[in-house]
N, C-alpha and C. Protein backbone atom coordinates (compact mmCIF):
# COMPACT_ATOMS: atom_id res chain seq x y z
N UNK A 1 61.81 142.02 90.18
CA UNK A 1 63.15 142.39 90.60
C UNK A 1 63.38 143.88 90.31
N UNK A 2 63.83 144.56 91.18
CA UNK A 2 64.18 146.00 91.14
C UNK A 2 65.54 146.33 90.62
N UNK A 3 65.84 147.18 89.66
CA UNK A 3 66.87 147.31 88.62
C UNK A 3 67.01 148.54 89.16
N UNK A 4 68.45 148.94 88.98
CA UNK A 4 68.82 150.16 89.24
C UNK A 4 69.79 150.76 88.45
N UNK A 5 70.14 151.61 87.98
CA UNK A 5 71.35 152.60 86.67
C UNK A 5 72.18 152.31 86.86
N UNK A 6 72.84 152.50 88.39
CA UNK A 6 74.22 151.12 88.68
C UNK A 6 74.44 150.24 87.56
N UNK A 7 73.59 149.21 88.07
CA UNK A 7 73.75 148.16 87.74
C UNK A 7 73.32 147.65 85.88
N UNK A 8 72.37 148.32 85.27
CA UNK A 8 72.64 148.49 83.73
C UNK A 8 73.35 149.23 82.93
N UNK A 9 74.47 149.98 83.73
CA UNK A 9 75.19 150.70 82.73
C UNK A 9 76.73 149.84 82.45
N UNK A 10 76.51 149.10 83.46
CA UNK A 10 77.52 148.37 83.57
C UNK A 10 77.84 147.65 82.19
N UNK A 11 78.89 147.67 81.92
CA UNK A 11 79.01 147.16 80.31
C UNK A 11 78.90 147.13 79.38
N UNK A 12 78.44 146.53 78.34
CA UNK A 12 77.51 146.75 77.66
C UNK A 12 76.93 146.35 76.66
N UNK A 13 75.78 147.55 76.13
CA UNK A 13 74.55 146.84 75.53
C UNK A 13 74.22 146.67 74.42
N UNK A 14 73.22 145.87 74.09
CA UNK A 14 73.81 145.19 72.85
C UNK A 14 72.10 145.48 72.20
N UNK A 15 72.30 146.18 70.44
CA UNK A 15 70.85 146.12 69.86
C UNK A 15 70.14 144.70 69.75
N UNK A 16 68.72 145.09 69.77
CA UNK A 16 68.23 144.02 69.65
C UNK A 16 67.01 144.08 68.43
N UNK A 17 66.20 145.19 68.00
CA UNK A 17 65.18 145.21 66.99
C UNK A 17 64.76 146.25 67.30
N UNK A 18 64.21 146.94 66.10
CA UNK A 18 63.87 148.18 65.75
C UNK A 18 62.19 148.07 65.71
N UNK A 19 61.11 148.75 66.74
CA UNK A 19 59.35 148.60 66.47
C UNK A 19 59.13 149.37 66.65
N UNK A 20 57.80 149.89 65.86
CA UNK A 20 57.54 151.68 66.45
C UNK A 20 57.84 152.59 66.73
N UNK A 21 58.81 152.96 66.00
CA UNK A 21 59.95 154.21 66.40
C UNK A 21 60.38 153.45 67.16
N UNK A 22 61.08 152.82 67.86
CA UNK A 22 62.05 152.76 69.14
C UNK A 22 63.39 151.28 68.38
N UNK A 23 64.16 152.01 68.67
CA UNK A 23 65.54 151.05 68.81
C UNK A 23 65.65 150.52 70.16
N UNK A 24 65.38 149.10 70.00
CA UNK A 24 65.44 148.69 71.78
C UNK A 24 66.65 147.77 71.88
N UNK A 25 67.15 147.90 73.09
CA UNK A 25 68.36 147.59 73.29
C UNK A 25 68.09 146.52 74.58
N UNK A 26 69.08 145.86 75.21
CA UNK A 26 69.18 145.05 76.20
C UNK A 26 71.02 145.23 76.88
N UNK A 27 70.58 145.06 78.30
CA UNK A 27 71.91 145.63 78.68
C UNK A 27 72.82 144.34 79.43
N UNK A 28 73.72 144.28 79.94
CA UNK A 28 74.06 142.81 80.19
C UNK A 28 73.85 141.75 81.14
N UNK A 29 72.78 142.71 82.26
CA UNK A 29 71.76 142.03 83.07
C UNK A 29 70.66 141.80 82.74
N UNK A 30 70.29 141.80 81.29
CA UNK A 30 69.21 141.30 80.45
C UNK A 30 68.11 142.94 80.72
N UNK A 31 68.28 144.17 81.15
CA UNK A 31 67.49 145.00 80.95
C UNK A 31 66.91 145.53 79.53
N UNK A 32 65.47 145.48 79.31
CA UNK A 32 65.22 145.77 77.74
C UNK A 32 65.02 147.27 77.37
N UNK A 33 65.33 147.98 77.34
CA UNK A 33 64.67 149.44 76.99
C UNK A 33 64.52 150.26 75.77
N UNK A 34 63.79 150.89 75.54
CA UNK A 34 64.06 151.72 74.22
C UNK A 34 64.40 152.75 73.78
N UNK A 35 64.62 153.20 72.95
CA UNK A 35 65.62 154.67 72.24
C UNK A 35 64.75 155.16 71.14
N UNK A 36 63.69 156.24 71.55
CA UNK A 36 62.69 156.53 70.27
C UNK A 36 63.76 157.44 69.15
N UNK A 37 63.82 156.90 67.90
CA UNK A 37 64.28 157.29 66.89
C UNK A 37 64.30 158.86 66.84
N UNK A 38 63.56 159.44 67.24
CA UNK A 38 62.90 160.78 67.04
C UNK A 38 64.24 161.60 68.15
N UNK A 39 64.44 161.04 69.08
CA UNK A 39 65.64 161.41 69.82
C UNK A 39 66.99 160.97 69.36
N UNK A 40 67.28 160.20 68.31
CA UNK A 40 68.43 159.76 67.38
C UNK A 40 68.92 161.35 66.60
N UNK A 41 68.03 161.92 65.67
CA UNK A 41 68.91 163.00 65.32
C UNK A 41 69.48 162.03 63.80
N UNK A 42 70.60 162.89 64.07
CA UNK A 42 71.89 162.31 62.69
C UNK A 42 72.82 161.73 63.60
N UNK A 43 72.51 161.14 64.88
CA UNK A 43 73.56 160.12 66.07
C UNK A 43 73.87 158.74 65.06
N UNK A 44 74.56 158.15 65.66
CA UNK A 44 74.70 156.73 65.19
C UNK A 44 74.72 156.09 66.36
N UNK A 45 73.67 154.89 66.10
CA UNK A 45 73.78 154.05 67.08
C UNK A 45 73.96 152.47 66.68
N UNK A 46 74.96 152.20 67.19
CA UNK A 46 75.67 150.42 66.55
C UNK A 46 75.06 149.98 67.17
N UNK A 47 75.25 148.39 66.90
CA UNK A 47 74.90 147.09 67.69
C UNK A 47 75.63 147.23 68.98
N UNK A 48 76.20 147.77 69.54
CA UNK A 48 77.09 147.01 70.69
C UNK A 48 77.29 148.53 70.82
N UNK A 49 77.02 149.26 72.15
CA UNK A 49 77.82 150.56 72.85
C UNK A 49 78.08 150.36 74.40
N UNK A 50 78.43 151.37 74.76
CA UNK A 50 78.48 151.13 76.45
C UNK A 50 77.77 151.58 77.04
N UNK A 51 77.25 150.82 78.08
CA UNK A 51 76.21 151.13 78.67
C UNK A 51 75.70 152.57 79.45
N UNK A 52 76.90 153.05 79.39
CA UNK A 52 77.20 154.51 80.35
C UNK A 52 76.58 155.28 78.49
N UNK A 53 76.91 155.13 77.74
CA UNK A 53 76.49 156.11 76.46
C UNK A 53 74.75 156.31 76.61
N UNK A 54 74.04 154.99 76.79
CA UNK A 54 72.59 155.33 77.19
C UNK A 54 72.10 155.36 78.12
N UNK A 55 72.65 155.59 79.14
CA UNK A 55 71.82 155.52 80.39
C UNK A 55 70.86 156.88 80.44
N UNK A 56 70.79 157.71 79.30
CA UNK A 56 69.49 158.40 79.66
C UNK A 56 68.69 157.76 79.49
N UNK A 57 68.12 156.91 78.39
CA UNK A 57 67.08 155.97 77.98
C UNK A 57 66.94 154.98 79.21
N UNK A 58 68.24 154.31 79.57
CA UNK A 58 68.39 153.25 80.83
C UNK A 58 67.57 153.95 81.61
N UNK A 59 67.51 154.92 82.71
CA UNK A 59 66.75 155.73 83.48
C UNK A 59 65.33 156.00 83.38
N UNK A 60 65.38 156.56 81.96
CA UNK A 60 63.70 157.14 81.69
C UNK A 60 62.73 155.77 81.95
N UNK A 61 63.44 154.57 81.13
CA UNK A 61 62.70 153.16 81.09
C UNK A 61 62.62 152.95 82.45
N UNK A 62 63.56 152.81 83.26
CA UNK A 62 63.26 152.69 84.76
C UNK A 62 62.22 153.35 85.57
N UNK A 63 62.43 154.58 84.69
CA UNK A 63 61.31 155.47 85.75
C UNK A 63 60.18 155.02 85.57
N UNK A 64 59.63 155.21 84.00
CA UNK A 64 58.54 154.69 83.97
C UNK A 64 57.86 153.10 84.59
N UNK A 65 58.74 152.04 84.29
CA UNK A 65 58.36 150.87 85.13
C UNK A 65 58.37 151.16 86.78
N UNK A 66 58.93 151.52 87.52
CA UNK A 66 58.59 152.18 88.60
C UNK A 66 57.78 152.67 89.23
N UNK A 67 56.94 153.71 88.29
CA UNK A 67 55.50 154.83 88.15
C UNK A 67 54.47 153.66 87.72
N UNK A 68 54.95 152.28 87.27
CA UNK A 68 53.52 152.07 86.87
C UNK A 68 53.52 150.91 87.79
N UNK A 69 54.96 150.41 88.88
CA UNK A 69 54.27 149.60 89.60
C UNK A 69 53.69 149.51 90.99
């Protein structure tokens, strides 16, 4: 199924577990993506934001699944 920024920024997303550097999140059409720590800074990132706050990460994850299919 083809996902688009539309449609995962919509609402929003909720943490899910922290692996390998990355805070990965899920958005409310079940999109999974990650947030490498190293791009955190001194940010705070809760359990629960809106989906419009990450859609850079939303995007990059897209792109790459995209490029690799």
């Amino acid at each position: 199924m083809v996902m688009n920024v539309k449609d995962c920024i919509k609402g929003n997303v909720t943490f899910l577990y922290y692996r390998a550097g990355n805070l990965w999140y899920v958005t409310e059409n079940s999109f999974c993506f990650p947030v490498p720590i190293e791009d955190v800074g001194d940010a705070t990132f809760n359990k629960e934001e809106k989906g419009i706050m990450l859609m850079r990460w939303i995007r990059k994850h897209l792109a790459i699944i995209e490029q690799d299919a």
